[in-house]
Protein backbone atom coordinates (compact mmCIF):
# COMPACT_ATOMS: atom_id res chain seq x y z
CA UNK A 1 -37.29 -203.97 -20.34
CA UNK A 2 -35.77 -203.12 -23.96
CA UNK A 3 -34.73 -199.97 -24.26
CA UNK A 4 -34.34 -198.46 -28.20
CA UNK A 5 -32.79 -195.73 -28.39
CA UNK A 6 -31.21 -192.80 -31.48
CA UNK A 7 -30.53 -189.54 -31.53
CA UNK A 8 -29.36 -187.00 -34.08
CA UNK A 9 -32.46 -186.93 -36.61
CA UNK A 10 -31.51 -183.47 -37.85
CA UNK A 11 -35.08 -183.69 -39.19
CA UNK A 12 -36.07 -180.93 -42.26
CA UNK A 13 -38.98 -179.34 -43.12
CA UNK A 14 -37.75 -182.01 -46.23
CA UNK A 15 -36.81 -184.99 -44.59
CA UNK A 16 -40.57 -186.66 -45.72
CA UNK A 17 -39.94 -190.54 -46.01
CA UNK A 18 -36.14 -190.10 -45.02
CA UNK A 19 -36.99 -190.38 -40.93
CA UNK A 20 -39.25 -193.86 -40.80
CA UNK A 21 -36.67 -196.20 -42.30
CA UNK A 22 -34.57 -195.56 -39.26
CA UNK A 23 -36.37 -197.20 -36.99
CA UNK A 24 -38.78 -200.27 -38.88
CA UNK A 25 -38.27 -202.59 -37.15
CA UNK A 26 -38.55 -201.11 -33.98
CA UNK A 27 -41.72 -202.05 -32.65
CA UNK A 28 -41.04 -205.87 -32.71
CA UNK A 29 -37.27 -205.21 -31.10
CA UNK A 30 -38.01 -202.80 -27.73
CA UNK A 31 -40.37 -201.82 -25.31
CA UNK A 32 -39.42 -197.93 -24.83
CA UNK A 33 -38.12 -195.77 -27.36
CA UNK A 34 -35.56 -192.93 -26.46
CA UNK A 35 -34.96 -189.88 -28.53
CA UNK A 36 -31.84 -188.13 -27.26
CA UNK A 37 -31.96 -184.49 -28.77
CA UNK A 38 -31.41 -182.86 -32.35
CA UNK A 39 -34.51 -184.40 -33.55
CA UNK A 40 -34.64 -181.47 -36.07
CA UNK A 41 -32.06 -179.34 -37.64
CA UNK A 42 -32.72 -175.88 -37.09
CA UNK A 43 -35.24 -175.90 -34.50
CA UNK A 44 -37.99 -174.91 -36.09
CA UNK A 45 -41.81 -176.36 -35.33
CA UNK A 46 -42.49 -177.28 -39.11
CA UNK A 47 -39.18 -180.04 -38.47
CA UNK A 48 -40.58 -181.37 -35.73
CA UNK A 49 -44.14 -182.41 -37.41
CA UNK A 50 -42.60 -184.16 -40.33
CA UNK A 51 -40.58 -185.81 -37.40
CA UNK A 52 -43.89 -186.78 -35.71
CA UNK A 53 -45.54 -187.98 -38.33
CA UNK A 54 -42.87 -190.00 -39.44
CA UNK A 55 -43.13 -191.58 -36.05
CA UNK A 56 -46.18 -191.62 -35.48
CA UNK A 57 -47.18 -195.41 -35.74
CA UNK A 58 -44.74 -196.47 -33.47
CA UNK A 59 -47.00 -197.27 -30.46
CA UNK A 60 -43.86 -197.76 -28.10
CA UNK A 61 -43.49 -195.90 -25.00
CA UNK A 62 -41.01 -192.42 -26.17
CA UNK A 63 -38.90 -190.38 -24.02
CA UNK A 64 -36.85 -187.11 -25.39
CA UNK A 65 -34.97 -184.86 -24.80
CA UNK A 66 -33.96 -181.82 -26.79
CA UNK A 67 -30.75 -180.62 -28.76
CA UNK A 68 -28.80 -177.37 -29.30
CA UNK A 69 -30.21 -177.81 -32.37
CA UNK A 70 -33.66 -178.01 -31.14
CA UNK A 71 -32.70 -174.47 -29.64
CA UNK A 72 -31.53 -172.89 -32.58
CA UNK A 73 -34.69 -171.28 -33.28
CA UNK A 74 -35.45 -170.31 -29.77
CA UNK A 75 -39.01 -172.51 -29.68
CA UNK A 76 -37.75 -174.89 -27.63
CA UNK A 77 -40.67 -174.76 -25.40
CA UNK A 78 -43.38 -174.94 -28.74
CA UNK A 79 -41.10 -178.05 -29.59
CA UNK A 80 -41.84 -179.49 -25.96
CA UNK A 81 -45.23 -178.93 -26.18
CA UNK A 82 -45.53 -180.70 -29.62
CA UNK A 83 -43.79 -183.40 -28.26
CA UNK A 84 -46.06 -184.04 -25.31
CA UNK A 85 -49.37 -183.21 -27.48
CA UNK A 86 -48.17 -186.56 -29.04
CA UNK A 87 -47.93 -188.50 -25.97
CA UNK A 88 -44.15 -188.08 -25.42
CA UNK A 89 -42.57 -187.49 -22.34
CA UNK A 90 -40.11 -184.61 -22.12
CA UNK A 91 -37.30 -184.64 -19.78
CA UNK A 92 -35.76 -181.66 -19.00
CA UNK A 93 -34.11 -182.20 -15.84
CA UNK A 94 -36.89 -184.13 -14.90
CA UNK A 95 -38.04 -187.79 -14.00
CA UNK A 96 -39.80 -190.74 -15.72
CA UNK A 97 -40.32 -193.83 -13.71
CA UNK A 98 -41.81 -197.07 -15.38
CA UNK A 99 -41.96 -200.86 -15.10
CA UNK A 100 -39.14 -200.03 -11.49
CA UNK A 101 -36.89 -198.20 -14.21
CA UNK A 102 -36.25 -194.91 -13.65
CA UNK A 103 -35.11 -192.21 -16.09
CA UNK A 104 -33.37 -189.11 -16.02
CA UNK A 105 -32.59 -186.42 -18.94
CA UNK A 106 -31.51 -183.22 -20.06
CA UNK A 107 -29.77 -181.77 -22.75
CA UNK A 108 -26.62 -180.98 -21.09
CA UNK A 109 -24.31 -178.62 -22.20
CA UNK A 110 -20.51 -178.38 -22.87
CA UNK A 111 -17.35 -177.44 -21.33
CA UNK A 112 -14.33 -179.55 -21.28
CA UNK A 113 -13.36 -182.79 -19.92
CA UNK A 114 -11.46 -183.92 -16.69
CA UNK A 115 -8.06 -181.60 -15.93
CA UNK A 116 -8.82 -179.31 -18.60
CA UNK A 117 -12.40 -178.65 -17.96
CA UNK A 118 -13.12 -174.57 -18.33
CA UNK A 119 -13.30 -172.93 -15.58
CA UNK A 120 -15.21 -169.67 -14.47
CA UNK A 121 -12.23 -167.08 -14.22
CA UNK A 122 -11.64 -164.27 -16.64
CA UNK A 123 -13.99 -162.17 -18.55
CA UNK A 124 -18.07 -162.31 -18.08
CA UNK A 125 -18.85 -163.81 -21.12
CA UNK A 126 -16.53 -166.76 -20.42
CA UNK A 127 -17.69 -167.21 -17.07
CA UNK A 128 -21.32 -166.73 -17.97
CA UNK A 129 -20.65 -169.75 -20.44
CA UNK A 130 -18.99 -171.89 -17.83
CA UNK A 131 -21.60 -171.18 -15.39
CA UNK A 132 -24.35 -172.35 -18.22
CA UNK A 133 -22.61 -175.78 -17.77
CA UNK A 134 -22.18 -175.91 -14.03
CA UNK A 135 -26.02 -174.99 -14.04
CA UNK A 136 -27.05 -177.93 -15.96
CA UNK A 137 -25.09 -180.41 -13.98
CA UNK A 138 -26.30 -179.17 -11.08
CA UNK A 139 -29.78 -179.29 -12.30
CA UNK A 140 -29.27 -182.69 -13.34
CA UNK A 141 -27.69 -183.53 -10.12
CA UNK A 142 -30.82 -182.38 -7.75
CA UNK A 143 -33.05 -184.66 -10.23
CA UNK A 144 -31.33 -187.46 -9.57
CA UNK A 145 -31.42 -187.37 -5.48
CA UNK A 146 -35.44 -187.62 -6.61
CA UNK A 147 -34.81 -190.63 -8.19
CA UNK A 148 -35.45 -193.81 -6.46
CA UNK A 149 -36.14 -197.28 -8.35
CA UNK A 150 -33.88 -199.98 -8.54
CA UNK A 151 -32.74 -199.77 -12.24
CA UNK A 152 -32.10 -195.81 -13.55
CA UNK A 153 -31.44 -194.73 -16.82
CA UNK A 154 -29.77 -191.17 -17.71
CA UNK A 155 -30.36 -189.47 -20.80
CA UNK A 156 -28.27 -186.92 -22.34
CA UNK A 157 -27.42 -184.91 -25.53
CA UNK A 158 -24.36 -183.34 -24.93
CA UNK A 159 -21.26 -186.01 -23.93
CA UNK A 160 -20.26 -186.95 -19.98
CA UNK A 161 -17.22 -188.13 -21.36
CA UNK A 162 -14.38 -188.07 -23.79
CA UNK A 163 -14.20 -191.65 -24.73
CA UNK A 164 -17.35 -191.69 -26.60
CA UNK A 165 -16.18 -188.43 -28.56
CA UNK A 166 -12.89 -190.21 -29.69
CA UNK A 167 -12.91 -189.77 -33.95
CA UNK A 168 -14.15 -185.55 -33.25
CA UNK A 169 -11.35 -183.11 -33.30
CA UNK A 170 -9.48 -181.96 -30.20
CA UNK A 171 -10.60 -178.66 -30.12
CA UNK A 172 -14.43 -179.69 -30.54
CA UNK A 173 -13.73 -181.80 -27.30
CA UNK A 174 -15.11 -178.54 -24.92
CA UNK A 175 -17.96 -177.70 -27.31
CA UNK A 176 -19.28 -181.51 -27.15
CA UNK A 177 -19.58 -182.06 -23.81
CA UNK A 178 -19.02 -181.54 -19.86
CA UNK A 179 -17.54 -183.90 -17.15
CA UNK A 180 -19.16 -181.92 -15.03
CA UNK A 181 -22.36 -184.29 -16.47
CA UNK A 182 -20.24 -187.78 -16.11
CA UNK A 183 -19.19 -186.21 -12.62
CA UNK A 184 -22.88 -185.98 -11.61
CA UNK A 185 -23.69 -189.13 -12.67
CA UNK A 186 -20.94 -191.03 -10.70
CA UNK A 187 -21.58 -189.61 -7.36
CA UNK A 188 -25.56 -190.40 -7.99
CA UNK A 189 -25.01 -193.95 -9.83
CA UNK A 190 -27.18 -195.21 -12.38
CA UNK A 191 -27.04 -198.11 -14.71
CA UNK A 192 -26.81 -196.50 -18.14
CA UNK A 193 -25.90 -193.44 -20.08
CA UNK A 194 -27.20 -192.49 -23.05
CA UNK A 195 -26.10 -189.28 -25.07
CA UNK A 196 -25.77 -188.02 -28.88
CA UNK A 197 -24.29 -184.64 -30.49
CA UNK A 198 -20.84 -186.23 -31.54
CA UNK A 199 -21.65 -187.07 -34.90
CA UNK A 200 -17.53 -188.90 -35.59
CA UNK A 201 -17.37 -189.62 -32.33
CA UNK A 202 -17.20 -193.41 -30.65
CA UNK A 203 -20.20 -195.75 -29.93
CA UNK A 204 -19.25 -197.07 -26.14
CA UNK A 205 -17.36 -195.93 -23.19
CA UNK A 206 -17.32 -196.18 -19.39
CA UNK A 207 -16.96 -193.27 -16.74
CA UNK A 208 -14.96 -192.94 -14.45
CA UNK A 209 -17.00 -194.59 -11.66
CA UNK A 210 -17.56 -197.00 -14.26
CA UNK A 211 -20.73 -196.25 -15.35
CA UNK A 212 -21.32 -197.59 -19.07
CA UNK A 213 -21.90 -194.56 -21.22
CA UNK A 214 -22.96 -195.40 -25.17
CA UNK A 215 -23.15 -192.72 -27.92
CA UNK A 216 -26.04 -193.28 -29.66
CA UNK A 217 -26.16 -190.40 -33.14
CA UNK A 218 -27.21 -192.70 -35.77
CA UNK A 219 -24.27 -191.67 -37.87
CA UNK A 220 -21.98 -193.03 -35.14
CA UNK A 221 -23.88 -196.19 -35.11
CA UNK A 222 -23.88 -197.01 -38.96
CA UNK A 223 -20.90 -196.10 -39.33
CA UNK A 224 -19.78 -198.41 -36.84
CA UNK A 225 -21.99 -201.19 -39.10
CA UNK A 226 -24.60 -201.27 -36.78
CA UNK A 227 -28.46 -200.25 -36.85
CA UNK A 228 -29.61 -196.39 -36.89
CA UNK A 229 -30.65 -197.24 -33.39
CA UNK A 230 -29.46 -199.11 -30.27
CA UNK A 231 -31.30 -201.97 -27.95
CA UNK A 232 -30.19 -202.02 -24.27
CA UNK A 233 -31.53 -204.61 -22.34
CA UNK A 234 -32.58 -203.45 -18.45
């Protein structure tokens, strides 16, 4: 199988014409399309049609997951729903087996990286924030003990690691992403890792198991001088 995937549309209300361009060319290049998160920019349901009508005659196979920008609004679950009225399959913690690949996603969520991941101590907003992120690697972990095929695929927004955020700030580092996720991963083993939100960040990395991990926001791919999207081959 070819896998195709992008994330980080940051699609507007105003993005008409803007969003197909991306990806011509797709349809004669993959088999599966992945859409890892912020496919709009403020979360809103009028994004997301222009989105999926930009999209709309790609006949491939699409997986998503959603953003912290999809969330913005707090109609994350319309957003879902709009997405699977169009025939594409959510995951949100969830499964997707096809073709003996099997695929894993959720949106992750942040929280440092290796010996200076946050911990839970201290006041109840902090820990209430940490335990956000030791919730969704958890989540992700119990998903993948489900998973069973000989080739798996996981599918993240947030980061697993800090290799593929290399070009952000240091102090975003915590805010992008969680080796909490990269930890889960690891101890599970799949083939590849797919994940978007760092917009500067770098396009390929390994974790520490040695998983290959690739950062796939379009604006990390052209500025790297490749296409808006990426083609793995499984």
């Amino acid at each position: 199988m070819r896998i195709a995937a992008i994330a980080d549309f940051h699609c507007r209300s105003n993005s008409v014409g803007q969003i197909k361009p991306l990806l011509e060319g797709v349809e004669q290049e993959a088999d599966l399309l992945i859409l890892a998160g912020d496919l709009t920019d403020n979360g809103q349901p009028a994004e997301l049609e222009v989105l999926l009508r930009e999209t709309e005659h790609i006949t491939l196979p699409k997986i998503a997951v959603l953003g912290n920008h999809d969330h913005e609004s707090d109609q994350a679950e319309q957003l879902e729903q709009m997405l699977c009225d169009h025939n594409i399959i959510v995951l949100n913690n969830t499964l997707y087996e096809k073709d003996g690949i099997g695929f894993v996603g959720t949106k992750g969520f942040c929280g440092g990286f290796d010996s200076l991941i946050i911990q839970p101590f201290g006041e109840r907003a902090l820990k209430a924030f940490i335990q956000t992120s030791i919730d969704e690697a958890m989540k992700l972990e119990n998903a993948l003990t489900k998973l069973d095929c000989p080739r798996k695929v996981a599918i993240l927004h947030y980061a697993p690691i800090k290799t593929t955020l290399e070009g952000e700030p240091l102090e975003l580092y915590p805010f992008l992403g969680s080796s909490r996720l990269g930890n889960a991963l690891d101890r599970h083993g799949v083939d590849l890792i797919l994940h978007g939100h760092a917009h500067h960040g770098f396009p390929d990395g390994v974790t520490a198991g040695g998983i290959a991990v690739h950062n796939i926001c379009r604006f990390v791919l052209t500025r790297h001088g490749r296409k808006p999207y990426a083609l793995y081959d499984l």
